[in-house]
Protein backbone atom coordinates (compact mmCIF):
# COMPACT_ATOMS: atom_id res chain seq x y z
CA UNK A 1 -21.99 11.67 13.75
CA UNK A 2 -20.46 8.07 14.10
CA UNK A 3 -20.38 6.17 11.30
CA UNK A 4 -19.64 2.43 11.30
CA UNK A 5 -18.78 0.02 8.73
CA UNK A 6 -19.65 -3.62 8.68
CA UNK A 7 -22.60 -3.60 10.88
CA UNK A 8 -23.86 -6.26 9.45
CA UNK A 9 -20.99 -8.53 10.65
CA UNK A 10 -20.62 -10.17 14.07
CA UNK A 11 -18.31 -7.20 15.40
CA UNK A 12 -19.46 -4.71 13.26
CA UNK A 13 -23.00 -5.12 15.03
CA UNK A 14 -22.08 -5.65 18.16
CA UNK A 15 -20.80 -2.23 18.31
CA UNK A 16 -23.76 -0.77 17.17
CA UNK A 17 -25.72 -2.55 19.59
CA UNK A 18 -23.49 -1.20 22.44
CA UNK A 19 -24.24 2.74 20.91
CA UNK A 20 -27.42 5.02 21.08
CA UNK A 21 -28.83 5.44 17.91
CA UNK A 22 -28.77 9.06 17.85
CA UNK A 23 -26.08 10.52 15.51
CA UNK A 24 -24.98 6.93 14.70
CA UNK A 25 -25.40 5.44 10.97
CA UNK A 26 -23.93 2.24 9.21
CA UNK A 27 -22.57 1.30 6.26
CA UNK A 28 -23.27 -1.63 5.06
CA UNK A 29 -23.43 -3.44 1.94
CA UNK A 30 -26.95 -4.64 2.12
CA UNK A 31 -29.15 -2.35 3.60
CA UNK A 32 -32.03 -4.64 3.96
CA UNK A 33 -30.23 -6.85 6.45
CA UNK A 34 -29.94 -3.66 8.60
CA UNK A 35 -34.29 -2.88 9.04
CA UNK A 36 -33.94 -3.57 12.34
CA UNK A 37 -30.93 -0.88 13.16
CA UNK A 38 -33.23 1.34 10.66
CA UNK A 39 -36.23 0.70 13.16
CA UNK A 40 -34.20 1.59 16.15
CA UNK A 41 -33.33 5.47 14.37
CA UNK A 42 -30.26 4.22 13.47
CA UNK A 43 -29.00 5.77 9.80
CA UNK A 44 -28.47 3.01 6.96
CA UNK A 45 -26.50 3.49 4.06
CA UNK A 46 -25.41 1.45 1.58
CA UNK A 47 -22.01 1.48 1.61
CA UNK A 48 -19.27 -1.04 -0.32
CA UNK A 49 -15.38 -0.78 0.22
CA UNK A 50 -14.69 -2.34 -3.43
CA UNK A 51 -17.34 0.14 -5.26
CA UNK A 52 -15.56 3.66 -3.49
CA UNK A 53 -18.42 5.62 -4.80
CA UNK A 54 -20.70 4.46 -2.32
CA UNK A 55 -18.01 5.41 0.68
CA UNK A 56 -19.31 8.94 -0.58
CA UNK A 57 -22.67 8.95 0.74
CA UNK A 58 -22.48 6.29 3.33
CA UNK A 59 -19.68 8.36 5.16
CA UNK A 60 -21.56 12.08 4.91
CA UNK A 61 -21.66 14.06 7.84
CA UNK A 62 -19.50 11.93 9.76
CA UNK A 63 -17.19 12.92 12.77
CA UNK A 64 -15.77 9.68 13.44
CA UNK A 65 -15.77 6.58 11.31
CA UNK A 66 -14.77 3.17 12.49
CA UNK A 67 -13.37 0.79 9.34
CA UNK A 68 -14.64 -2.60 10.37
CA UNK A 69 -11.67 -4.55 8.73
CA UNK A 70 -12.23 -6.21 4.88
CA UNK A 71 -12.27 -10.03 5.15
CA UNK A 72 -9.35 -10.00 3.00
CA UNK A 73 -5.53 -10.16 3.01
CA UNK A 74 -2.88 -8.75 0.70
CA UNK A 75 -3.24 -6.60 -2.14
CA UNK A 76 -7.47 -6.63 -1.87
CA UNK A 77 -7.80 -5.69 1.27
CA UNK A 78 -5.34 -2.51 1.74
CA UNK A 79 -7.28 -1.83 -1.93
CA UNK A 80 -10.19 -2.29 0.46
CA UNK A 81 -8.99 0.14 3.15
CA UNK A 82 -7.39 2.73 1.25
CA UNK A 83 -10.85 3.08 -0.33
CA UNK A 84 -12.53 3.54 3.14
CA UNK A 85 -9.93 5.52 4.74
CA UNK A 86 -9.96 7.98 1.59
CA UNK A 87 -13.46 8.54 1.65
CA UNK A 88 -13.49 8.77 5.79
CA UNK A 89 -10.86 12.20 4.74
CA UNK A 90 -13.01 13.71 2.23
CA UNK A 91 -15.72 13.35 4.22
CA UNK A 92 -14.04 15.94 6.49
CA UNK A 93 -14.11 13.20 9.91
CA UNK A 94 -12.47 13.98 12.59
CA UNK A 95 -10.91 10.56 13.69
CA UNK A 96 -10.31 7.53 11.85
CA UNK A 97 -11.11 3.94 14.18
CA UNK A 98 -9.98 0.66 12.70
CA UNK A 99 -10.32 -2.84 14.03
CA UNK A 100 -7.00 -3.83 13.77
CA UNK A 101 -5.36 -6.92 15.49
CA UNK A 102 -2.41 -7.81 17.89
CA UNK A 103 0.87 -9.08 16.89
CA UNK A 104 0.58 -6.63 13.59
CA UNK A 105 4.22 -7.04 11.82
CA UNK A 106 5.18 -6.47 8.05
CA UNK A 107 7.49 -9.92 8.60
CA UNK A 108 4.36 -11.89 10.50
CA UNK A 109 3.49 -15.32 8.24
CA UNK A 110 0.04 -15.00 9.66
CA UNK A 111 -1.43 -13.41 6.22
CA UNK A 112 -3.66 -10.47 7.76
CA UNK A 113 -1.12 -9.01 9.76
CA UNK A 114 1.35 -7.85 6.78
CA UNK A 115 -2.41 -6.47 5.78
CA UNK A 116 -3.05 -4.48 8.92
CA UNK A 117 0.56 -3.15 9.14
CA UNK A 118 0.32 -1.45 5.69
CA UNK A 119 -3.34 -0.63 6.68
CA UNK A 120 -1.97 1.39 9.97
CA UNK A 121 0.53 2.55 7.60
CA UNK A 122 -2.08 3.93 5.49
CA UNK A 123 -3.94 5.66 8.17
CA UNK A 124 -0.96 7.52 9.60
CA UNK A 125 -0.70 8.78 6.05
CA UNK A 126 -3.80 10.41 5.73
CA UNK A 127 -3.04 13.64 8.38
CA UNK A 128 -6.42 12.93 10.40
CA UNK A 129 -6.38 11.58 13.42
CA UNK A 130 -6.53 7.89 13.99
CA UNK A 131 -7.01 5.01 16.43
CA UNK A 132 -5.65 1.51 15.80
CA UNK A 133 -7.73 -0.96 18.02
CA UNK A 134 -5.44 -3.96 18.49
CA UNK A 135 -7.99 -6.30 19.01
CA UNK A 136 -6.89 -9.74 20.54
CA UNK A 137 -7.20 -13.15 18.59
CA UNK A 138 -10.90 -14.37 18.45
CA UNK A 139 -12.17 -17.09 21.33
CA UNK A 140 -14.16 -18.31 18.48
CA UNK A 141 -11.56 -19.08 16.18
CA UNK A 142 -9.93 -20.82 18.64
CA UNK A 143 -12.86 -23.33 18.81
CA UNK A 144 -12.67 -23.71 15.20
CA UNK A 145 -9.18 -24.61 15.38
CA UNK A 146 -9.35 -27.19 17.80
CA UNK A 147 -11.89 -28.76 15.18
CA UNK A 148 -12.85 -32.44 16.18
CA UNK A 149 -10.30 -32.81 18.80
CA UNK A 150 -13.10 -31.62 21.09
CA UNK A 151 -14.58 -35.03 20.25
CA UNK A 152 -11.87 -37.36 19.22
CA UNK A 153 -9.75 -36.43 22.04
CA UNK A 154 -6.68 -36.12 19.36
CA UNK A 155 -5.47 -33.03 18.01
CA UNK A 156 -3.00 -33.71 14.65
CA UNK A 157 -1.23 -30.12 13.98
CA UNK A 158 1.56 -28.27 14.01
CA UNK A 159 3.10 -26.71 16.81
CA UNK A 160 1.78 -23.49 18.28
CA UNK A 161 1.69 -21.32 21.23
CA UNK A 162 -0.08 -19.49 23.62
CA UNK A 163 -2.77 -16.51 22.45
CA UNK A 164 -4.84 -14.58 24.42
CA UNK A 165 -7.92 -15.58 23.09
CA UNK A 166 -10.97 -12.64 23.60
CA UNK A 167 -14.60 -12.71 22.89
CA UNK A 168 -16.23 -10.43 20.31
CA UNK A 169 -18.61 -8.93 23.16
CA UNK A 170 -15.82 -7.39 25.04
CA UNK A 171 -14.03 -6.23 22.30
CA UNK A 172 -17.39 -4.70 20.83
CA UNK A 173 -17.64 -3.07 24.63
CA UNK A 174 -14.13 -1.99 24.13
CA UNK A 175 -14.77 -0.17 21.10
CA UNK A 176 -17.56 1.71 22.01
CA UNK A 177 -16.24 3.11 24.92
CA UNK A 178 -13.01 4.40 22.85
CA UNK A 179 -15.80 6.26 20.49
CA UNK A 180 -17.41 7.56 23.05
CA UNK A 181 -15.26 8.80 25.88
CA UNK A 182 -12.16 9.17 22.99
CA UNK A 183 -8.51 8.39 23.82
CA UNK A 184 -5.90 6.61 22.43
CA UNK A 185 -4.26 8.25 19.58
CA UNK A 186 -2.70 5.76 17.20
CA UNK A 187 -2.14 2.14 18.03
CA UNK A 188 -3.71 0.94 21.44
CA UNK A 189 -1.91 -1.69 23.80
CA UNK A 190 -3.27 -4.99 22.77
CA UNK A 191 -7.02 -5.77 23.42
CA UNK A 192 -6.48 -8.98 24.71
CA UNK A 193 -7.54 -11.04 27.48
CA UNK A 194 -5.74 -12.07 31.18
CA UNK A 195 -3.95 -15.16 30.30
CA UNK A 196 -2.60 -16.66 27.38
CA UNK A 197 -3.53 -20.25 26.08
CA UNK A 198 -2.42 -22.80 23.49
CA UNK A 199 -5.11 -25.18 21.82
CA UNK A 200 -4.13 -27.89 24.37
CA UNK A 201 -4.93 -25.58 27.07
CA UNK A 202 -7.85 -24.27 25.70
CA UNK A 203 -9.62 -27.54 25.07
CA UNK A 204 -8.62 -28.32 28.75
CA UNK A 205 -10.37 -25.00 29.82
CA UNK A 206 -13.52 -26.69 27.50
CA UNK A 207 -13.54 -29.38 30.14
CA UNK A 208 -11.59 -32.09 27.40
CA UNK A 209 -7.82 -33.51 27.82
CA UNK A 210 -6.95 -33.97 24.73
CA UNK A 211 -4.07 -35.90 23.10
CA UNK A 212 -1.59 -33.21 21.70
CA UNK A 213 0.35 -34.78 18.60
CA UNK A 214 2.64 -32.43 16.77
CA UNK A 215 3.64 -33.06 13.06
CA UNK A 216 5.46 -31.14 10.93
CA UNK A 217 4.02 -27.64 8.83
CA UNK A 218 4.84 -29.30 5.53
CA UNK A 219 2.86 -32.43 6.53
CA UNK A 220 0.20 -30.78 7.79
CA UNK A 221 0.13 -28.36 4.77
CA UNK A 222 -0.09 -31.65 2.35
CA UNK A 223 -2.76 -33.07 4.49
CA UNK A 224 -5.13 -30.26 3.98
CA UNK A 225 -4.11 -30.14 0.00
CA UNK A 226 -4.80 -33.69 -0.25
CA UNK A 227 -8.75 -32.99 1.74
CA UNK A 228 -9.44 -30.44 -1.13
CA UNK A 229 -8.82 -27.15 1.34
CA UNK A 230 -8.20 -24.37 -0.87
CA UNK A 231 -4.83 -22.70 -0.67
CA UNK A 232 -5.64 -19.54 0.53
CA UNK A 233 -7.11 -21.30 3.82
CA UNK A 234 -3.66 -23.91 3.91
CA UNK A 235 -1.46 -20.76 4.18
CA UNK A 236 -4.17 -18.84 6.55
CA UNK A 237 -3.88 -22.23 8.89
CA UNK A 238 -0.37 -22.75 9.00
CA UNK A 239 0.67 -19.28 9.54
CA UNK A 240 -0.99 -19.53 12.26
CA UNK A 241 0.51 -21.75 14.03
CA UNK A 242 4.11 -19.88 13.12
CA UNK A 243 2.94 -17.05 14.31
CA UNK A 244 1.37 -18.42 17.27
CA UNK A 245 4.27 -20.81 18.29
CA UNK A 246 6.98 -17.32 17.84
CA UNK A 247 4.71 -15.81 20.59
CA UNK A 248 2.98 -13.31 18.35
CA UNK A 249 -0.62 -13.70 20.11
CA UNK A 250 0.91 -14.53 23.73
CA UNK A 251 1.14 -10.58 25.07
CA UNK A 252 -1.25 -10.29 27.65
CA UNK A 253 -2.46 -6.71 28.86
CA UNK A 254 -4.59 -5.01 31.56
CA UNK A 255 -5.49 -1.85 29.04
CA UNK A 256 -9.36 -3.90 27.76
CA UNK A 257 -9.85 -4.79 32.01
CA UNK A 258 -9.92 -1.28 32.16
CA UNK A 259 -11.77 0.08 29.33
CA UNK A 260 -15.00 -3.17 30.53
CA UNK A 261 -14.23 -2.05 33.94
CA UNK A 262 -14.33 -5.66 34.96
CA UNK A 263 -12.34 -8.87 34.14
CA UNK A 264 -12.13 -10.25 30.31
CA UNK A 265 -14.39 -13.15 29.31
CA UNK A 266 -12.16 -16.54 29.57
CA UNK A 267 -12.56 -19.87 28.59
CA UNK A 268 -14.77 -21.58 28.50
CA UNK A 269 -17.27 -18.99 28.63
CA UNK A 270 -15.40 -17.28 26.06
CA UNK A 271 -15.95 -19.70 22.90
């Protein structure tokens, strides 16, 4: 049996929508936003990464469980994943998935990678068999970022670089296929689309020029403190753009062509 984690998240249930029901169950924290995987035959379980207990049931039976990444960094979310992972091993599965991202690096000032690297750490601790997906950076994010500059024409930020932006659909497709036809032991190649884009490029590929103008991280960094943005998102933001501008997003590979068995989504279809 497959389990999956997070199915009530935008990956998470994407995957489950790409998967027959039979021998597939979820764990999720609230199982009444899951009814309609219930109605389909699909197994619900309540399931919560910081309350390990619950791993117990949720996990039964399994063969394969896929760790839908915490929405956390640091200290709570390998807390988060060695609760999962742990609970994956005593429940006797057979392979370990977890959605893990490209550009993973202990050193990486983008705060989830340090968090994925000790996570993939973690999971070639636990003597079972596991696959790292190294999904590329989110299309959707990349809309985010680019923030009002869509409209204003003007985008204030640091520098950055290119990323190979990817849609959650084809990395959801991606996934599925890995837990069904198998492959991959350990870290795959990164998931990530046929070209790599910076935000100016990207809002060109949205059909807007915009007006690129670069300012310093500290500036930016007391711009967003002085707007009220909490700190955790200030240091999420401008690692970012490190990372991004030291080529940590930029690799480009043909490994998720293969596993959709057609071209990537791309901008602008991909936001």
């Amino acid at each position: 049996m497959i389990v999956i984690t997070g199915a009530n998240g935008k990956l998470g249930r994407a995957i489950v929508d790409r998967l027959p029901a039979e021998g597939l169950a979820v764990s999720v924290r609230d199982p009444a936003e899951a009814q309609d995987l219930a109605a389909r035959g699909v197994r619900v379980r309540r399931g919560d990464f910081t309350e390990p207990d619950t791993l117990r049931d949720a996990f039964e039976g399994a063969t394969q469980v896929l760790i839908v990444s915490a929405a956390a960094t640091g200290e709570e979310a390998l807390r988060r994943h060695r609760a999962a992972i742990t609970a994956a091993v005593e429940a006797g599965a057979r392979r370990i998935l977890y959605t893990s991202h490209m550009g993973v690096s202990a050193t990486s000032p983008f705060p989830p990678m340090p968090s994925h690297a000790a996570s993939e750490a973690l999971l070639a601790e636990s003597g079972v068999p596991f696959t790292s997906l190294r999904n590329g950076f989110y299309a959707s994010s990349g809309v985010m970022m680019l923030g009002h500059a869509l409209a204003t024409g003007e985008l204030i930020a640091p520098e950055d670089g290119p990323v190979s932006w990817t849609t959650h659909a084809d990395l959801a497709q991606a996934a599925a296929h890995i837990l069904t036809d198998g492959g991959f032991e350990g870290a795959t190649p990164p998931l990530a689309a046929r070209e790599a884009l910076d935000l100016e490029g990207l809002a060109e590929r949205h059909g807007q020029s915009i007006k690129r103008v670069v300012v310093s991280d500290d500036d930016f960094a007391a711009g967003m403190r002085e707007r009220g943005v909490p700190e955790w998102q200030v240091e999420m933001s401008l690692g970012f753009f490190q990372a991004a501008r030291a080529g940590e997003f930029a690799a480009v590979d043909p490994t998720l062509e293969r596993l959709l068995g057609r071209p990537p989504v791309s901008p602008p279809e991909a936001g």
